[in-house]
N, C-alpha and C. Protein backbone atom coordinates (compact mmCIF):
# COMPACT_ATOMS: atom_id res chain seq x y z
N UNK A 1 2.87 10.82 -12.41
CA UNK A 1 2.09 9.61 -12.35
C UNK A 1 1.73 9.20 -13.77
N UNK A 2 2.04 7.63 -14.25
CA UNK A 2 1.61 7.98 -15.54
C UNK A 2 0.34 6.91 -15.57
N UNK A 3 -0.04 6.83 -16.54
CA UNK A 3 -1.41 6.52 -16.94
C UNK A 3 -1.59 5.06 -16.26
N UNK A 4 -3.15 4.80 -16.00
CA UNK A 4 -3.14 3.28 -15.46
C UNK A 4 -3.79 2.74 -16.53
N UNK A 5 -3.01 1.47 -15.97
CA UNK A 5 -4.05 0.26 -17.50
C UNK A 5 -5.07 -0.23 -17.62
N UNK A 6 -6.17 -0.49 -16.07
CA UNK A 6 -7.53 -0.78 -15.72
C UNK A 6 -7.80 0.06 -14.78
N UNK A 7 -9.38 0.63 -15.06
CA UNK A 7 -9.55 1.23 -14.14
C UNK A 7 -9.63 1.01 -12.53
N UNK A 8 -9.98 1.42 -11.67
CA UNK A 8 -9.27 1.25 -10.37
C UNK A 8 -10.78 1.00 -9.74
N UNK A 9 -10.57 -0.29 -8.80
CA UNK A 9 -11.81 -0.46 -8.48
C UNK A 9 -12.40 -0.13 -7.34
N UNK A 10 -13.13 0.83 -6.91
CA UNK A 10 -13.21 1.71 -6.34
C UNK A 10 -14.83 1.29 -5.78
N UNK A 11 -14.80 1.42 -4.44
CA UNK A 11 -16.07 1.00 -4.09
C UNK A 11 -15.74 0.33 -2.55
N UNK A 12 -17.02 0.17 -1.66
CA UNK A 12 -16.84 -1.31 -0.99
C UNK A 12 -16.99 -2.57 -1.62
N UNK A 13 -15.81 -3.28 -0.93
CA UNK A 13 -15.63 -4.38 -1.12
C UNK A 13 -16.16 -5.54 0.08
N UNK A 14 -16.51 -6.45 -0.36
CA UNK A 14 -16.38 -7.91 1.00
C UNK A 14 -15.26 -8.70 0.54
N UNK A 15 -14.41 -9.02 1.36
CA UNK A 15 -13.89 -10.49 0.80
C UNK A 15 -13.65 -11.46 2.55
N UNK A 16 -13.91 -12.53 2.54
CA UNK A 16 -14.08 -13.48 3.29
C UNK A 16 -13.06 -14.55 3.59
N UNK A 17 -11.82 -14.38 2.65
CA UNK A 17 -10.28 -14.87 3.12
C UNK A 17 -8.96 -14.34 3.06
N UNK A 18 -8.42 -14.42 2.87
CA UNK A 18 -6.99 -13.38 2.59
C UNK A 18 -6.85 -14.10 1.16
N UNK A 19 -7.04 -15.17 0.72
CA UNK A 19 -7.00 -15.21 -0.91
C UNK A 19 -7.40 -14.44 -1.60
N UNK A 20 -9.24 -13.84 -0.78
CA UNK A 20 -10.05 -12.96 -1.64
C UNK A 20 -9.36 -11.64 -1.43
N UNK A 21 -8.90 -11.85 -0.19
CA UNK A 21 -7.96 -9.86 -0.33
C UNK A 21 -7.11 -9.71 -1.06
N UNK A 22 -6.12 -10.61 -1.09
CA UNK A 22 -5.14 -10.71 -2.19
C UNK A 22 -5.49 -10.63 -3.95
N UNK A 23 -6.72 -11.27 -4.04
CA UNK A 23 -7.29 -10.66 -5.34
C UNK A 23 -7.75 -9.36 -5.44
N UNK A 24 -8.47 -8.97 -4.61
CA UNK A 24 -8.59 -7.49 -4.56
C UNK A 24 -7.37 -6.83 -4.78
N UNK A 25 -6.93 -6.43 -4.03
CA UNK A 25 -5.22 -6.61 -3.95
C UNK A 25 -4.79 -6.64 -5.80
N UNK A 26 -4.69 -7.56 -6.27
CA UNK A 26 -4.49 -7.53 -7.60
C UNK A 26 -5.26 -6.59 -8.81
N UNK A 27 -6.39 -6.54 -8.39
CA UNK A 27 -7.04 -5.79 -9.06
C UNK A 27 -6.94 -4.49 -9.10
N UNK A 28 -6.90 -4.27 -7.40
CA UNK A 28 -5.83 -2.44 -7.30
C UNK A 28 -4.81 -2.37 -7.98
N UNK A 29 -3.23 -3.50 -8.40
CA UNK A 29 -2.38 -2.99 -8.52
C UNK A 29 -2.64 -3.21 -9.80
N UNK A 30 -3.48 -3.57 -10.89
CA UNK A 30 -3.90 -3.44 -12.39
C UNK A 30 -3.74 -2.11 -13.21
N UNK A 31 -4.54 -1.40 -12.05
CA UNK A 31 -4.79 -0.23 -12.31
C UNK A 31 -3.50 1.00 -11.60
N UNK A 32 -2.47 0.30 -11.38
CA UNK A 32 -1.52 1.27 -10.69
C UNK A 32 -0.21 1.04 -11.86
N UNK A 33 0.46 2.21 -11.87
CA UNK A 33 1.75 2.76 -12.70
C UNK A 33 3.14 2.93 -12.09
N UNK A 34 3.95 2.71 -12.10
CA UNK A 34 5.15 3.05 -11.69
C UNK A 34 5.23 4.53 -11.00
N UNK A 35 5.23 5.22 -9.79
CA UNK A 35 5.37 6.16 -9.28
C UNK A 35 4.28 6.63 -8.52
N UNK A 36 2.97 5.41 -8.51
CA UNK A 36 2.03 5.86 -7.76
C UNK A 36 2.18 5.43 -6.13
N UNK A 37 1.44 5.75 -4.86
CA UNK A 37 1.56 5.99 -4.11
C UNK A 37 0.06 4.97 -3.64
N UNK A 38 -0.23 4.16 -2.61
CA UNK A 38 -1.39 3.89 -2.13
C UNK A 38 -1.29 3.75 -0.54
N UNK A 39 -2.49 4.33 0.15
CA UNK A 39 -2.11 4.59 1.46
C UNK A 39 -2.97 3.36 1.79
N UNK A 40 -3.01 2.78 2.88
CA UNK A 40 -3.43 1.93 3.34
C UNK A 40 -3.96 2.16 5.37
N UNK A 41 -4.99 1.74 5.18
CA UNK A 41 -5.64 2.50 6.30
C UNK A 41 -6.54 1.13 7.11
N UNK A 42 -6.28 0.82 8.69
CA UNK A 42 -6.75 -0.27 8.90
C UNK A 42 -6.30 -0.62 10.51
N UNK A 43 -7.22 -1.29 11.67
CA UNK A 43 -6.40 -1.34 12.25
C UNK A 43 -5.62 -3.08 12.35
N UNK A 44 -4.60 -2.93 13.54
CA UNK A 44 -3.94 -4.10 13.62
C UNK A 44 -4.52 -5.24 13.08
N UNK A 45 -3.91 -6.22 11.99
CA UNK A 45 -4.75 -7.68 11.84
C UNK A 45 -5.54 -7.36 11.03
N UNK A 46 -5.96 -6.23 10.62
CA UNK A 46 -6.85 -5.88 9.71
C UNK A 46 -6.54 -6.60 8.41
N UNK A 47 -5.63 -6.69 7.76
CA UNK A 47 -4.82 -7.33 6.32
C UNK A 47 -4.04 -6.50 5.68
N UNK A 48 -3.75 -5.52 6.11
CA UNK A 48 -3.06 -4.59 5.31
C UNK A 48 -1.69 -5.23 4.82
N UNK A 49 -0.77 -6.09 5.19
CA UNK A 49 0.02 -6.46 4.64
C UNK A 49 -0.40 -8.06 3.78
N UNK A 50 -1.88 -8.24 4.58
CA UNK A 50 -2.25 -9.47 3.20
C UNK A 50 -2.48 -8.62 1.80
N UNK A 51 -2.99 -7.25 1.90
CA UNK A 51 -3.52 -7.10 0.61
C UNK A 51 -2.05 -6.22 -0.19
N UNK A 52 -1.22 -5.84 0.73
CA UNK A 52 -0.04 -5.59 0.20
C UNK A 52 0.25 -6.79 -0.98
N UNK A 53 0.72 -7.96 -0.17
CA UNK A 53 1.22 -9.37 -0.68
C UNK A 53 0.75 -9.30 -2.26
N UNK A 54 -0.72 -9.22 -2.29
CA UNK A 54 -1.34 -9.61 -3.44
C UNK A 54 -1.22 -8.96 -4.09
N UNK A 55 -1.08 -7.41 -3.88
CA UNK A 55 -1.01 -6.29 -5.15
C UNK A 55 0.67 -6.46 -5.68
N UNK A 56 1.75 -7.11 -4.67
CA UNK A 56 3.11 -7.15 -5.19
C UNK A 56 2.97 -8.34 -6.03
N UNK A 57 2.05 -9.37 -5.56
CA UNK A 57 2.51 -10.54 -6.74
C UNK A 57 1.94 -10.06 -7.94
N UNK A 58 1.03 -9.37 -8.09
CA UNK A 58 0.37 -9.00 -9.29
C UNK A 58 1.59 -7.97 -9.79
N UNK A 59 2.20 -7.81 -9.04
CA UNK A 59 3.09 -7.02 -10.20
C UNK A 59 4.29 -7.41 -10.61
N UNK A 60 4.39 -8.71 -10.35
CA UNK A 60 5.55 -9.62 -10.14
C UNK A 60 6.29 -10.19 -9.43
N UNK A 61 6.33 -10.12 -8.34
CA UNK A 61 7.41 -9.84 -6.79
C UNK A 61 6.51 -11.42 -6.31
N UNK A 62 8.17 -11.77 -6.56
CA UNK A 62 8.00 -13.51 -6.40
C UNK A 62 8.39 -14.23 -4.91
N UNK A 63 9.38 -13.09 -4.56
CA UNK A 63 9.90 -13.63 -2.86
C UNK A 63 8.65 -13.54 -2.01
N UNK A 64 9.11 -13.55 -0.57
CA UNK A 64 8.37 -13.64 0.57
C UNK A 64 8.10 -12.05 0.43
N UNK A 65 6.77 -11.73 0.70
CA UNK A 65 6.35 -10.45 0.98
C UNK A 65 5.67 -10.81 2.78
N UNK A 66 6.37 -9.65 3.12
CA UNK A 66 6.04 -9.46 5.04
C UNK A 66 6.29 -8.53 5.55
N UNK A 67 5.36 -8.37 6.54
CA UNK A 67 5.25 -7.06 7.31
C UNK A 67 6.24 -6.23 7.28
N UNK A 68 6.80 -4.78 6.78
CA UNK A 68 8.10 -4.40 7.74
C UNK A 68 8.17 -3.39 8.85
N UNK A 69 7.33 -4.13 9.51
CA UNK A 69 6.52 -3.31 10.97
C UNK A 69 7.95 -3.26 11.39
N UNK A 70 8.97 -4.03 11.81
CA UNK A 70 10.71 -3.63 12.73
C UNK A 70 11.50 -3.22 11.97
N UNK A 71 10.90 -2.77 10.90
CA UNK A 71 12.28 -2.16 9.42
C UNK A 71 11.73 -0.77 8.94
N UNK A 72 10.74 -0.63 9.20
CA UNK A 72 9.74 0.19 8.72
C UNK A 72 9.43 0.69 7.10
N UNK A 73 10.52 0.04 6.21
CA UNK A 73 10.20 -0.45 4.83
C UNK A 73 11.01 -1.70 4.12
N UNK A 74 10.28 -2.18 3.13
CA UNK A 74 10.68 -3.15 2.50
C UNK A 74 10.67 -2.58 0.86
N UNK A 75 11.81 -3.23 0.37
CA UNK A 75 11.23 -2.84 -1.20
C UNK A 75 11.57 -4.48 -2.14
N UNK A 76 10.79 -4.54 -2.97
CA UNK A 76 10.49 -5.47 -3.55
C UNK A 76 10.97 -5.57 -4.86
N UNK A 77 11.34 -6.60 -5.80
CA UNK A 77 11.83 -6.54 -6.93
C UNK A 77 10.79 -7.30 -8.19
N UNK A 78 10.30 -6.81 -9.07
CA UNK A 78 9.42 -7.64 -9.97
C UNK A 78 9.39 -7.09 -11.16
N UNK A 79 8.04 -7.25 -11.88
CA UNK A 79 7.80 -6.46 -13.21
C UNK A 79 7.82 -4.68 -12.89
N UNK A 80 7.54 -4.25 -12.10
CA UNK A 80 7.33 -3.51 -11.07
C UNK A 80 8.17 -3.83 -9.73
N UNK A 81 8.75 -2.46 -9.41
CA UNK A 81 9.48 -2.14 -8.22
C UNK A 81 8.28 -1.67 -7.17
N UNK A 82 8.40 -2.16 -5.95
CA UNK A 82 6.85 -2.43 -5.09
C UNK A 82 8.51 -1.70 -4.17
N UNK A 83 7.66 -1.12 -3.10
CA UNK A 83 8.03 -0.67 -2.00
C UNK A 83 6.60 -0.56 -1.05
N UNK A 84 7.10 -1.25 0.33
CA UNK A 84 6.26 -1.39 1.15
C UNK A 84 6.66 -0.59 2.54
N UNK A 85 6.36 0.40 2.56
CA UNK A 85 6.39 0.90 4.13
C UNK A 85 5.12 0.83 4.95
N UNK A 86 5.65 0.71 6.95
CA UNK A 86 4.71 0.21 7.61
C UNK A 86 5.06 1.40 8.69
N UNK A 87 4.44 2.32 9.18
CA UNK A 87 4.82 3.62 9.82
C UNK A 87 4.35 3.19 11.05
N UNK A 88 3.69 1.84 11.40
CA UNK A 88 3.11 1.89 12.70
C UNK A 88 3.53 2.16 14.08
N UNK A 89 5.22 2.08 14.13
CA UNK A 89 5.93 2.52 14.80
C UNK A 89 6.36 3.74 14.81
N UNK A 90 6.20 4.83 14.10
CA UNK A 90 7.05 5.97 14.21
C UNK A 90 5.73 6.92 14.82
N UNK A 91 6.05 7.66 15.56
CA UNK A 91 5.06 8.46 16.70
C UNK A 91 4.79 10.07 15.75
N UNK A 92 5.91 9.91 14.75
CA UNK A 92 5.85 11.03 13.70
C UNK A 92 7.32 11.00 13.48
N UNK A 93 7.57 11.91 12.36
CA UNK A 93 8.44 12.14 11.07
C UNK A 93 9.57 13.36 11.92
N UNK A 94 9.18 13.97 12.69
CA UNK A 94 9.56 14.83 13.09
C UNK A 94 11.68 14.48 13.34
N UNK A 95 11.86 13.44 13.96
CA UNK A 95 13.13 13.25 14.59
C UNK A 95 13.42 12.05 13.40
N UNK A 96 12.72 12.00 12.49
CA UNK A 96 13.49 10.78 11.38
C UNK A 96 14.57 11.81 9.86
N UNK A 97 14.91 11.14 9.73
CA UNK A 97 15.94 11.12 8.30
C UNK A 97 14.73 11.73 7.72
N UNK A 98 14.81 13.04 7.23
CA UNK A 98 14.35 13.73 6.12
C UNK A 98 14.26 12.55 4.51
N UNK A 99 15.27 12.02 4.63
CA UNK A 99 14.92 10.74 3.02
C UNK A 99 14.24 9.67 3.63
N UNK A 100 13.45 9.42 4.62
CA UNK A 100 12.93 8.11 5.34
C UNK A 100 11.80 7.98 3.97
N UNK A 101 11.45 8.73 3.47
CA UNK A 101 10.42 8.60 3.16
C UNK A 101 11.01 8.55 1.42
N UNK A 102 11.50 9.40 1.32
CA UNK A 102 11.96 9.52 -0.39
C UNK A 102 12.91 8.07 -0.52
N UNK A 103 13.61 7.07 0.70
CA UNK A 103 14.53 6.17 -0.11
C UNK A 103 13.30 5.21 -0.71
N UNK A 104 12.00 5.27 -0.19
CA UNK A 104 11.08 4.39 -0.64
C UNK A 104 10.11 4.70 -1.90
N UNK A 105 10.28 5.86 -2.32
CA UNK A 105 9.58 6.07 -3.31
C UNK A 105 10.26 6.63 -4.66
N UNK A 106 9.80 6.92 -5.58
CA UNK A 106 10.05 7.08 -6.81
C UNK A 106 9.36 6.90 -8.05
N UNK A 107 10.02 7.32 -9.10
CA UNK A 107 9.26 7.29 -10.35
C UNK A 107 9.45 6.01 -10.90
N UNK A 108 10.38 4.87 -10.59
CA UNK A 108 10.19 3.62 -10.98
C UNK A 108 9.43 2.41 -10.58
N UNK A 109 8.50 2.96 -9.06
CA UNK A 109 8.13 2.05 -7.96
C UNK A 109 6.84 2.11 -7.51
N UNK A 110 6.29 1.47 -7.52
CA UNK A 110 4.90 1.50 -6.91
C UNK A 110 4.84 1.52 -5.14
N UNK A 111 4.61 2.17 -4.52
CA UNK A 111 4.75 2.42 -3.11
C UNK A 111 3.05 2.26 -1.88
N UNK A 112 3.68 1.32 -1.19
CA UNK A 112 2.35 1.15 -0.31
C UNK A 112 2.39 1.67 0.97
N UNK A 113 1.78 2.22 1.85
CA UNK A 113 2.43 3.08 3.32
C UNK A 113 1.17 2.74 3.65
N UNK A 114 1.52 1.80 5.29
CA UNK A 114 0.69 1.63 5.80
C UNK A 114 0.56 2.56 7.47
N UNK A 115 -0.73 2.96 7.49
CA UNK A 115 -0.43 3.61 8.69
C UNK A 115 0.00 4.83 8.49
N UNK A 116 -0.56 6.29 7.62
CA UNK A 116 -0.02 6.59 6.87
C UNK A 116 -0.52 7.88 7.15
N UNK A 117 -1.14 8.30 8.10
CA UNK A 117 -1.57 9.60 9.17
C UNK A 117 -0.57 10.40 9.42
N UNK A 118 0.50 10.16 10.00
CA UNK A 118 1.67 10.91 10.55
C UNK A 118 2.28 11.23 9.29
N UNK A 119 2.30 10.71 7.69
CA UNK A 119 3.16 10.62 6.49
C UNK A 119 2.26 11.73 5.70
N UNK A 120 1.14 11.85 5.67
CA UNK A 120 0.60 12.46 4.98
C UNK A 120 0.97 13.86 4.47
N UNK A 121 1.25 14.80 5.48
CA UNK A 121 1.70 15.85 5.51
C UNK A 121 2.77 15.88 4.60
N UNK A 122 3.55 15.24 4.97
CA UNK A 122 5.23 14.78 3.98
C UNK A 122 5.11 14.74 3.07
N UNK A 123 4.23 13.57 2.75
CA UNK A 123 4.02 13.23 1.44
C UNK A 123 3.90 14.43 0.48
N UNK A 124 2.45 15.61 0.85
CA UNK A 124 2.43 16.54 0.40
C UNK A 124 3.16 17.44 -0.50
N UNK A 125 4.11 17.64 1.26
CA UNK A 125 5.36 18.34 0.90
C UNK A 125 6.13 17.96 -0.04
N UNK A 126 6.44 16.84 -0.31
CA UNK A 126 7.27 16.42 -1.12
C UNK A 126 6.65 15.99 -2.49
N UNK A 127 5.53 16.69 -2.59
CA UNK A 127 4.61 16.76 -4.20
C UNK A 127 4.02 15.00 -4.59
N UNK A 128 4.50 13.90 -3.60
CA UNK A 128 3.62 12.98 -3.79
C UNK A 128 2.31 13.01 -4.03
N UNK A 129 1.46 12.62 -5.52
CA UNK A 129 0.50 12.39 -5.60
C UNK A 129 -0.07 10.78 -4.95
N UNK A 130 -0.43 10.92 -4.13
CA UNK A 130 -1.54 9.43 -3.33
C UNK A 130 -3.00 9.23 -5.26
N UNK A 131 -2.27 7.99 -5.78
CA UNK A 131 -2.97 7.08 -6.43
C UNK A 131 -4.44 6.66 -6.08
N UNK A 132 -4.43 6.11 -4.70
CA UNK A 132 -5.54 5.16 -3.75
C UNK A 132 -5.31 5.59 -2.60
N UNK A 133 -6.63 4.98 -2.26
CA UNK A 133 -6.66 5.29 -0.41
C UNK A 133 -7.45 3.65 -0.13
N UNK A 134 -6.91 2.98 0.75
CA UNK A 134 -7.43 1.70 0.78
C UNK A 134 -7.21 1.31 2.21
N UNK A 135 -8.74 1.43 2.75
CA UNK A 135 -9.16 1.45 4.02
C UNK A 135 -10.19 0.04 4.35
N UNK A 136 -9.29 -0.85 5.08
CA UNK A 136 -9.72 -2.11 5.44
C UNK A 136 -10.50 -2.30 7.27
N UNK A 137 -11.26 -3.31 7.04
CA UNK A 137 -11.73 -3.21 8.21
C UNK A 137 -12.12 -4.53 8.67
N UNK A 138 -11.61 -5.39 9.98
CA UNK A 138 -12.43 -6.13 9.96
C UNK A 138 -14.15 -6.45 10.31
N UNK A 139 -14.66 -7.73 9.32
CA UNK A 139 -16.34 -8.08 9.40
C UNK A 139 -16.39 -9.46 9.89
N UNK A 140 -16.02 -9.68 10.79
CA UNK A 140 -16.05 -11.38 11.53
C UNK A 140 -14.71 -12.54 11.09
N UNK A 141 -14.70 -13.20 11.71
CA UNK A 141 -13.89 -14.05 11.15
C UNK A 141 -12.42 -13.86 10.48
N UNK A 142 -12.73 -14.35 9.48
CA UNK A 142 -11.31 -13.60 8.56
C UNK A 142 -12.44 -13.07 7.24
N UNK A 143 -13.15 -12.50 7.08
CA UNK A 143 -13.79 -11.69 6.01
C UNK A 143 -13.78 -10.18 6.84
N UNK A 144 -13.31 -9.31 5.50
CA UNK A 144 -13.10 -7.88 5.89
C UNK A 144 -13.94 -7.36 5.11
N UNK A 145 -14.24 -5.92 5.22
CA UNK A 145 -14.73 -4.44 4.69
C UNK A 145 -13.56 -3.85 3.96
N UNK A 146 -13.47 -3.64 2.75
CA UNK A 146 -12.18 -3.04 2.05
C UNK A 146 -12.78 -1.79 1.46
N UNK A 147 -12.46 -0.69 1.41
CA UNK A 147 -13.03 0.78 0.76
C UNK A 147 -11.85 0.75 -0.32
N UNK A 148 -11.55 0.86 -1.57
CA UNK A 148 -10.99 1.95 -2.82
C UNK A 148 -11.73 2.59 -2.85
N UNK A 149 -10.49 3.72 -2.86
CA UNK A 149 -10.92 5.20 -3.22
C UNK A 149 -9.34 5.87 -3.74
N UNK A 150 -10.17 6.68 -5.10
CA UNK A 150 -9.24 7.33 -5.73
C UNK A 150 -8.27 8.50 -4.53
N UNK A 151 -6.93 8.13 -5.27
CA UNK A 151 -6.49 9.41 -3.88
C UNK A 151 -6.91 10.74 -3.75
């Protein structure tokens, strides 16, 4: 993992649109390096792929960023290599491709895994250090509860 450039903002958060998550969102990926890992924790509708969006544009990634809940990852191209996996479908790791998890990560890529309970273990195993832990929640409306926390 190598060094981050702002520190990581860590705390509860409010934000009250998906613009404001998406800045949040930016502000996490400030503080993220090529090879870090952020889990993302939330349920359905929660924003987890709004605040994805925002931390990829902040790192450059100019196309359409979207769910890859029926692909179960996406990877992204920018100043930064973003990879987005969405595990919400897999019941566990057990009967998948041993690389399900390594074609998405690396030392050149910043990696987001949403839904990320069943991965954890793996991750482990496979000496992934988790960067963040970023646990969203909804608070009415479209304003959420966002937790950073160091991994």
């Amino acid at each position: 993992m190598s060094e981050r450039r702002e520190p990581l903002p860590t705390g509860v958060h409010r934000t009250s649109s998906a613009a404001e998550t998406e800045a949040l969102a930016a502000r996490v990926a400030a503080a993220l390096a090529p090879g870090d890992v952020v889990l993302l924790s939330g349920d359905l509708g929660a924003g987890k792929t709004t605040f994805v969006r925002g931390a990829a544009r902040a790192l450059g990634v100019t196309g359409n960023v979207t769910s890859p809940t029926f692909t179960i990852g996406r990877r992204y191209e920018g100043r930064v290599g973003v990879s987005h996996l969405d595990l919400y479908r897999l019941g566990g790791l057990d009967d998948e491709d041993p690389a399900l998890l390594a074609d998405y990560l690396g030392p050149e890529r910043v990696a987001f895994v949403e839904w990320p309970a069943i991965a954890e273990e793996a991750l482990a195993d496979a000496g992934v250090v988790v960067a963040a832990r970023v646990a969203l929640a909804h608070a009415g409306a479209d304003a959420r509860e966002i937790t950073v926390t160091p991994g």
